[in-house]
N, C-alpha and C. Protein backbone atom coordinates (compact mmCIF):
# COMPACT_ATOMS: atom_id res chain seq x y z
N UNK A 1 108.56 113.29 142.01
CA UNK A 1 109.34 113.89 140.95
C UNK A 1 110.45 114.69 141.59
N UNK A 2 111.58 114.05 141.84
CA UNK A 2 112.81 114.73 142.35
C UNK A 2 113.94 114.59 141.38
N UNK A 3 115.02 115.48 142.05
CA UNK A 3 116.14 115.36 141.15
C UNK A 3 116.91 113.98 141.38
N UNK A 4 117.13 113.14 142.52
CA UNK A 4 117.40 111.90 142.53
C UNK A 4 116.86 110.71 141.44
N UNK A 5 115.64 111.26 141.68
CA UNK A 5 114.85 110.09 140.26
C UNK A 5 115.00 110.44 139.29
N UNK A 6 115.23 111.62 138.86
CA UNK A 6 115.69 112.09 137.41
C UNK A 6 116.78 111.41 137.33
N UNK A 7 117.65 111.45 138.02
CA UNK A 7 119.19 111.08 137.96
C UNK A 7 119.18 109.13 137.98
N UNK A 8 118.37 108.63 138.93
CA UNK A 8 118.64 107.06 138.51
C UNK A 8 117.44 106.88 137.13
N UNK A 9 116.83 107.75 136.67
CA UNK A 9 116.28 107.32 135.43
C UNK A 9 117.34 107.50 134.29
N UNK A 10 118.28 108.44 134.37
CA UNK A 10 119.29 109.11 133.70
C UNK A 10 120.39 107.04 133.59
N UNK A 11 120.56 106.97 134.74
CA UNK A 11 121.17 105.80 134.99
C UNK A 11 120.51 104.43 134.20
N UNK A 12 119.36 104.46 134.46
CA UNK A 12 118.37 103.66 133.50
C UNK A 12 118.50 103.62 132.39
N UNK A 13 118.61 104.32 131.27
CA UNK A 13 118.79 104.81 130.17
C UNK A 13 120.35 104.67 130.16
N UNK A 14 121.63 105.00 130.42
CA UNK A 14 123.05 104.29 130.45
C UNK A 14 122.98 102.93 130.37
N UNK A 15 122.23 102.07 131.30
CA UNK A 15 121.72 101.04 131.65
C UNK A 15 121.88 100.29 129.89
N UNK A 16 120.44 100.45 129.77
CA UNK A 16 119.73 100.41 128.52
C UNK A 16 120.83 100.20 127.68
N UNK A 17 121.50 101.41 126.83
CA UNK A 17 122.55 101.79 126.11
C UNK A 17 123.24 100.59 126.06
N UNK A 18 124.25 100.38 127.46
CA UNK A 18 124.97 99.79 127.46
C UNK A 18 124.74 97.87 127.17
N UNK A 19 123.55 97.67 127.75
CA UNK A 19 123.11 96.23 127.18
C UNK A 19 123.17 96.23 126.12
N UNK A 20 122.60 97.39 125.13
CA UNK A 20 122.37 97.13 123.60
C UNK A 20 123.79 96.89 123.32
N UNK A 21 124.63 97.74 123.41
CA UNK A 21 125.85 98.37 122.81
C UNK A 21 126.96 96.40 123.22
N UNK A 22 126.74 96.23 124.70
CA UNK A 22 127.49 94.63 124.45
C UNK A 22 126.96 93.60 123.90
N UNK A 23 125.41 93.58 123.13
CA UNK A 23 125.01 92.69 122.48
C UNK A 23 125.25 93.00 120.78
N UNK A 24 125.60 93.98 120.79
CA UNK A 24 125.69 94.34 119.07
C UNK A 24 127.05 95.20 119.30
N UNK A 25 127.72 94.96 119.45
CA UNK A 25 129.23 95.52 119.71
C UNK A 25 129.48 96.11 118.49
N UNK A 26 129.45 95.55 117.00
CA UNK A 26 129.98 96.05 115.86
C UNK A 26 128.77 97.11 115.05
N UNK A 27 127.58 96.53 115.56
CA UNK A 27 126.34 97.43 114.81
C UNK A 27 126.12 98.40 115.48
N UNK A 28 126.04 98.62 116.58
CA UNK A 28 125.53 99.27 117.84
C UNK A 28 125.06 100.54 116.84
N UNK A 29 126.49 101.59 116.59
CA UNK A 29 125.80 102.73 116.06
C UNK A 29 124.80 102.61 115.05
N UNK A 30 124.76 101.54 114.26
CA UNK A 30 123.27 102.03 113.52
C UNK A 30 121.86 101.62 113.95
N UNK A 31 122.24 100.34 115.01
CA UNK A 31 120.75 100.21 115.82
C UNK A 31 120.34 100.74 116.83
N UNK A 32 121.41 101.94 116.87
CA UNK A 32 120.44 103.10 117.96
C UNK A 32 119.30 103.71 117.92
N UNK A 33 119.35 104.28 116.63
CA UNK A 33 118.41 104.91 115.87
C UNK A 33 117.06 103.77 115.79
N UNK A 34 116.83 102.74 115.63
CA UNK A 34 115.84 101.71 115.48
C UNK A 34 115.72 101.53 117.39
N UNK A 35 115.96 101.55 118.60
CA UNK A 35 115.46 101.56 119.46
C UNK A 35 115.37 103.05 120.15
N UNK A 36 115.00 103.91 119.30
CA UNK A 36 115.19 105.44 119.11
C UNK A 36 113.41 105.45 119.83
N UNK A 37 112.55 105.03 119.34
CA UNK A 37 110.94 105.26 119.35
C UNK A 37 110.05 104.89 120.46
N UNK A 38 111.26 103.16 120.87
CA UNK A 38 110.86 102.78 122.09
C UNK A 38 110.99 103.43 123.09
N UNK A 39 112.52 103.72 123.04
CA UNK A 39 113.27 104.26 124.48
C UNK A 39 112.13 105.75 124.30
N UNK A 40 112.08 106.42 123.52
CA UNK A 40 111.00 107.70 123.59
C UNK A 40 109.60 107.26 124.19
N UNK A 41 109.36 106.49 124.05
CA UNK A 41 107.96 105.93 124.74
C UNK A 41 107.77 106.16 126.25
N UNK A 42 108.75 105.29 126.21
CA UNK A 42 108.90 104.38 127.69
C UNK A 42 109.50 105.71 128.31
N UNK A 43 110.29 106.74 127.99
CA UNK A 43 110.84 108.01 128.71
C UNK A 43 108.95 108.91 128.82
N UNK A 44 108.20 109.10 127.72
CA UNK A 44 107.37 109.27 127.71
C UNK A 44 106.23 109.63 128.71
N UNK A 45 106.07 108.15 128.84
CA UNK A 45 105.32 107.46 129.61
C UNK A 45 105.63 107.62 131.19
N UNK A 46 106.48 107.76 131.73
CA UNK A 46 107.17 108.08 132.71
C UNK A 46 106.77 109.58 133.07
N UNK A 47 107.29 110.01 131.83
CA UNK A 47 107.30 111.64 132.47
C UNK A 47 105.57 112.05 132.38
N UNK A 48 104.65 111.67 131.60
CA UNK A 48 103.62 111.95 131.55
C UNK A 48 102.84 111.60 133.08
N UNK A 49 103.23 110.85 133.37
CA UNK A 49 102.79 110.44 135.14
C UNK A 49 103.01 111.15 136.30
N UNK A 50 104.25 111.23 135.47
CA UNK A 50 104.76 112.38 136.93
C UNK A 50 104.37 114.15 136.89
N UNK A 51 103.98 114.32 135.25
CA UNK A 51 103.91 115.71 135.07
C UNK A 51 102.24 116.42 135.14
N UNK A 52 101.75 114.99 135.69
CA UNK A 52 99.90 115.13 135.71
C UNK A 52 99.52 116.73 136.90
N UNK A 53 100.37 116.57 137.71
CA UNK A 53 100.42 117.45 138.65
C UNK A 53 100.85 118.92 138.49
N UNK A 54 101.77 118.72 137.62
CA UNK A 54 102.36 120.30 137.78
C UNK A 54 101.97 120.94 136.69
N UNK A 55 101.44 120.58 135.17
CA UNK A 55 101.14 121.06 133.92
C UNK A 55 99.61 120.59 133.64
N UNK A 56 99.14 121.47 132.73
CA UNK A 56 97.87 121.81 132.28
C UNK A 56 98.45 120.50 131.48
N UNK A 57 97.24 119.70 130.42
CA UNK A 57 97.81 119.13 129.23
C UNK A 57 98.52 119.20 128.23
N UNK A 58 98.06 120.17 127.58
CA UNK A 58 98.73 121.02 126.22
C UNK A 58 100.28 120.69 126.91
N UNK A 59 100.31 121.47 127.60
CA UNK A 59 101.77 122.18 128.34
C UNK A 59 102.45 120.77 128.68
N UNK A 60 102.02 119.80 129.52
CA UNK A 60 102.14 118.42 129.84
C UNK A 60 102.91 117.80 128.77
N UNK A 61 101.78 117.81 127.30
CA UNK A 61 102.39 117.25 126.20
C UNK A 61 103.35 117.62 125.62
N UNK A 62 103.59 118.61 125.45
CA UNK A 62 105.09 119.48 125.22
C UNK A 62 106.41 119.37 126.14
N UNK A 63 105.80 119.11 127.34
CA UNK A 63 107.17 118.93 128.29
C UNK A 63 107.75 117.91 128.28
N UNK A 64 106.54 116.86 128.29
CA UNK A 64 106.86 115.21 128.16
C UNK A 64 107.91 114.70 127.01
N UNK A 65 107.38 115.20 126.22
CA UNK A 65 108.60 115.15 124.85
C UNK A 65 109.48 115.20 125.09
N UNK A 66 109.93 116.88 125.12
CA UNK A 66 111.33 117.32 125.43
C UNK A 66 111.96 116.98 126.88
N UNK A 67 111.80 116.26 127.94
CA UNK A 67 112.53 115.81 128.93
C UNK A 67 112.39 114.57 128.35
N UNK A 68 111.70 113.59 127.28
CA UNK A 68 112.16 112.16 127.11
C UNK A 68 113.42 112.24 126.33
N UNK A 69 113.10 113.31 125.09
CA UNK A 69 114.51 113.22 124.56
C UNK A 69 115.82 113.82 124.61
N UNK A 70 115.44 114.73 126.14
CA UNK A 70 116.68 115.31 126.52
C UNK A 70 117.62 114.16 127.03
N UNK A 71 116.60 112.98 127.96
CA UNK A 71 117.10 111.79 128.45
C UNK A 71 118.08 110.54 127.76
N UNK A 72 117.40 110.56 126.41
CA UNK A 72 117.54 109.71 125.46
C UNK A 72 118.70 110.29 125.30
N UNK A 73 119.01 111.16 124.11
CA UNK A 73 120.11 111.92 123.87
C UNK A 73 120.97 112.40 124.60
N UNK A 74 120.88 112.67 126.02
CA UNK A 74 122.11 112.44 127.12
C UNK A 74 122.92 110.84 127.03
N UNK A 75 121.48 109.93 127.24
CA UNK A 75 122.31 108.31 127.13
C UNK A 75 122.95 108.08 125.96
N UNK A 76 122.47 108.84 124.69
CA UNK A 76 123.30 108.33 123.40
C UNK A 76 124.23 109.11 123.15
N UNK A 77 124.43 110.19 123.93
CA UNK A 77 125.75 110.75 123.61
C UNK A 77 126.81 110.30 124.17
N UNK A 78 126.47 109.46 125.98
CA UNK A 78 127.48 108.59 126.65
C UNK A 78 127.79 107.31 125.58
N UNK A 79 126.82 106.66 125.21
CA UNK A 79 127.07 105.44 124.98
C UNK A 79 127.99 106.11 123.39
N UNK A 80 127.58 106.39 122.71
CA UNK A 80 128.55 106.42 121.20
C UNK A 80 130.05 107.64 121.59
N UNK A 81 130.29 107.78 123.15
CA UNK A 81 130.99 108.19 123.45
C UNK A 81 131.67 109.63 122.74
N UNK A 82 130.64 110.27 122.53
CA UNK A 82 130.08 111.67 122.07
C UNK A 82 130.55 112.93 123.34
N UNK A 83 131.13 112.43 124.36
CA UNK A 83 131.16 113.33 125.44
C UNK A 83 132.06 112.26 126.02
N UNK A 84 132.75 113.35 127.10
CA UNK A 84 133.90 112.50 127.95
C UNK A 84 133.52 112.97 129.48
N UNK A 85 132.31 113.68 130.18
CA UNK A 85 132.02 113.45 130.96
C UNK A 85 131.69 112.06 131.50
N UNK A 86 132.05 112.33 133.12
CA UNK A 86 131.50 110.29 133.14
C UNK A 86 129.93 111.08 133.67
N UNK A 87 129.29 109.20 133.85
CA UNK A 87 127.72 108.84 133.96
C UNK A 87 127.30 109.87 135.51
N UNK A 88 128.33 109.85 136.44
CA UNK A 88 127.58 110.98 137.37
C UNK A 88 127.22 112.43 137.12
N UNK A 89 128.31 113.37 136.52
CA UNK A 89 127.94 114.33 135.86
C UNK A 89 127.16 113.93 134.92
N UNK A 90 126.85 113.88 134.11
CA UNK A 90 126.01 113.66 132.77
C UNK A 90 124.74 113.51 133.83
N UNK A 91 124.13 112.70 134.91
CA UNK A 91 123.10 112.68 134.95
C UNK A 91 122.88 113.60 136.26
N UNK A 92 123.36 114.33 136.83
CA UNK A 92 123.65 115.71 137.66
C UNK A 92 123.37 116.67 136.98
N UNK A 93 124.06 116.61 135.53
CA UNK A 93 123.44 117.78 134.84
C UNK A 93 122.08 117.76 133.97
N UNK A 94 121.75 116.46 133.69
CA UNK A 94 120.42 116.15 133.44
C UNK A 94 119.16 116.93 134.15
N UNK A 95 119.49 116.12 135.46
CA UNK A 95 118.51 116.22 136.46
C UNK A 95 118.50 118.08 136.85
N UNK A 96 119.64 118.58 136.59
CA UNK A 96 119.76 119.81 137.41
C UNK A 96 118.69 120.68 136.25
N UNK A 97 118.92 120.16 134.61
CA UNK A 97 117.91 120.75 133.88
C UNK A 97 116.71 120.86 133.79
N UNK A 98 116.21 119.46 133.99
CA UNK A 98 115.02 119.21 133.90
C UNK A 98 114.43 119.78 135.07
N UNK A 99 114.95 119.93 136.33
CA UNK A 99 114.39 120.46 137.71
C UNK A 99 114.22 122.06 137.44
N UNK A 100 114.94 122.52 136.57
CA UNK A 100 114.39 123.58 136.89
C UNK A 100 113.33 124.70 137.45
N UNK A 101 112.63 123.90 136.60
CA UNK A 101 110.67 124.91 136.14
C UNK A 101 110.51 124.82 137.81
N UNK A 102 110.90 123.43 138.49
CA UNK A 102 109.96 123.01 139.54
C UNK A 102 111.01 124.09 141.04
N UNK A 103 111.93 124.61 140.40
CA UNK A 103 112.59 124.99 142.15
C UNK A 103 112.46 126.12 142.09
N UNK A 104 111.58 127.07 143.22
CA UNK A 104 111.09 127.97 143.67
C UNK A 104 112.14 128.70 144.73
């Protein structure tokens, strides 16, 4: 669990976005919201693995959330072009958030 992997997961999720966004070019904005549950999963799922170590459960389950959809909602603010930072900042400042708790 580093800030590098935060940052190419950050990239992952742009990734993502951007496939949807050139296969539905004209719909895109309203089928964000419908791969809204997955992409939360799969961010989920991720962070729950990595957070076995540093958090009690309770605490685990609460964190897991809010770093999937800090992730999510960083990528959907690039992709519906909601922000004019480019993809390196955006996921520099991701990663620099989510690292917090962990830098001593």
């Amino acid at each position: 669990f580093t800030k590098d992997k935060i940052k190419q997961l950050v990239f992952a999720v742009f990734a993502y976005h951007q496939r949807a966004k050139d296969r539905c070019q004209r719909s895109y904005n309203s089928i964000v919201p419908l791969f809204r549950t997955q992409m939360l999963q799969a961010l989920s799922h991720y962070f729950e693995g990595c957070l076995g170590q540093f958090y009690a459960k309770e605490d685990r389950s609460f964190y897991v959330q809010i770093y999937a959809v800090i992730l999510y909602e960083a990528g959907t603010l690039w992709a519906t072009e909601q922000t004019d930072l480019p993809q390196q900042k955006i996921a520099e400042k991701v990663a620099s958030l989510i690292m917090i708790p962990f830098e001593h």
